[in-house]
Protein backbone atom coordinates (compact mmCIF):
# COMPACT_ATOMS: atom_id res chain seq x y z
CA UNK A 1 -29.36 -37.66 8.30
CA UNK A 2 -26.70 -36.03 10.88
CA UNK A 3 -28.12 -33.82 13.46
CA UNK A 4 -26.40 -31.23 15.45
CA UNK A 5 -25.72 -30.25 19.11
CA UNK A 6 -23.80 -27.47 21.49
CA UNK A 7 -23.55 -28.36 24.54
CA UNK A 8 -23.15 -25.91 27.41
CA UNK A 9 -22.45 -25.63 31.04
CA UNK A 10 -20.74 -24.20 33.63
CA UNK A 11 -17.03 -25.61 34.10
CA UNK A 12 -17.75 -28.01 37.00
CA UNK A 13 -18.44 -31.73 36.48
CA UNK A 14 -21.70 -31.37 35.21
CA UNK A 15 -19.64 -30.51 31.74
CA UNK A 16 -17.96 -33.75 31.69
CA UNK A 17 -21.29 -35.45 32.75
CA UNK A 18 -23.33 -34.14 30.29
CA UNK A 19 -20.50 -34.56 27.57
CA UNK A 20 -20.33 -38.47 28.48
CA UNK A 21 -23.78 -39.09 28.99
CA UNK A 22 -24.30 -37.89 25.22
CA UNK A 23 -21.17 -39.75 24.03
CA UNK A 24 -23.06 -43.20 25.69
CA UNK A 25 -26.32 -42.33 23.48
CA UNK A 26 -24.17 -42.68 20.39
CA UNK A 27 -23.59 -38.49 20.00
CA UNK A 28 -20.20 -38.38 18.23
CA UNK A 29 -17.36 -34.83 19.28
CA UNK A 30 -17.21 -32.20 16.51
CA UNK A 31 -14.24 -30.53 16.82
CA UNK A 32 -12.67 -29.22 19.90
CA UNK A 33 -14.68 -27.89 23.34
CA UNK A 34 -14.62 -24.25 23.70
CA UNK A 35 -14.03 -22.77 27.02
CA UNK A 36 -15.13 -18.89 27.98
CA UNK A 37 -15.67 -16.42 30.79
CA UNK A 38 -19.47 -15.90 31.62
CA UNK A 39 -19.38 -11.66 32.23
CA UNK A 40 -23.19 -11.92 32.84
CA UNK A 41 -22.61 -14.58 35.70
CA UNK A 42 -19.57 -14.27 37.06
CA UNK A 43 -18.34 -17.75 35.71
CA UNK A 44 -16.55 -19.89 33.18
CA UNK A 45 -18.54 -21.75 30.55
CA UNK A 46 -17.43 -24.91 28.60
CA UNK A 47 -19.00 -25.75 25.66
CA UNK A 48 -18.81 -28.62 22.92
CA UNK A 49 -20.48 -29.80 19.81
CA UNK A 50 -21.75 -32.91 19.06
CA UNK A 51 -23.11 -35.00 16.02
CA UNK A 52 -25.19 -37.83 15.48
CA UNK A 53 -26.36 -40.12 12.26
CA UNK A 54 -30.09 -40.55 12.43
CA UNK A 55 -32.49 -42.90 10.58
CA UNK A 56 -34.86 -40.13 9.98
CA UNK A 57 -35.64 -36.77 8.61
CA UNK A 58 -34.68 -34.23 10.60
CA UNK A 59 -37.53 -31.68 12.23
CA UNK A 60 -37.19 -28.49 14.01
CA UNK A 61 -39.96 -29.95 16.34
CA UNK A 62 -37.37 -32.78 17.49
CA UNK A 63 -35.42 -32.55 20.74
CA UNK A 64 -32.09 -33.20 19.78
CA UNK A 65 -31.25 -34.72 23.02
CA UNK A 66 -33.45 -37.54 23.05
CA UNK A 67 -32.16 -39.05 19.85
């Protein structure tokens, strides 16, 4: 079963952080990160999505990001 992530965040390091630190739990890039100006905040927003083969069915009540 593949399951399905966006991450978000503002464009500081936390991005990058956030994007390695699910990379090192065996998350896997799907396609290319998106990049976008936050009107509501005042800032920029990075985004990307990742995937990840798990060994079981998948469940709304899961949270994705401790898989």
């Amino acid at each position: 079963m593949k399951i399905y992530r966006f991450l978000t965040e503002d464009d500081t390091s936390a991005f990058c952080h956030k994007v390695s630190d699910a990379l090192a739990k065996g998350w896997e890039l799907y396609g290319p990160p998106t990049y976008a100006f936050d009107a509501a905040h005042g800032v920029m927003r990075c985004g990307q999505a990742v995937t990840k083969e798990i060994d079981r069915p998948y469940s709304p009540d899961m949270k994705l990001g401790d898989q």
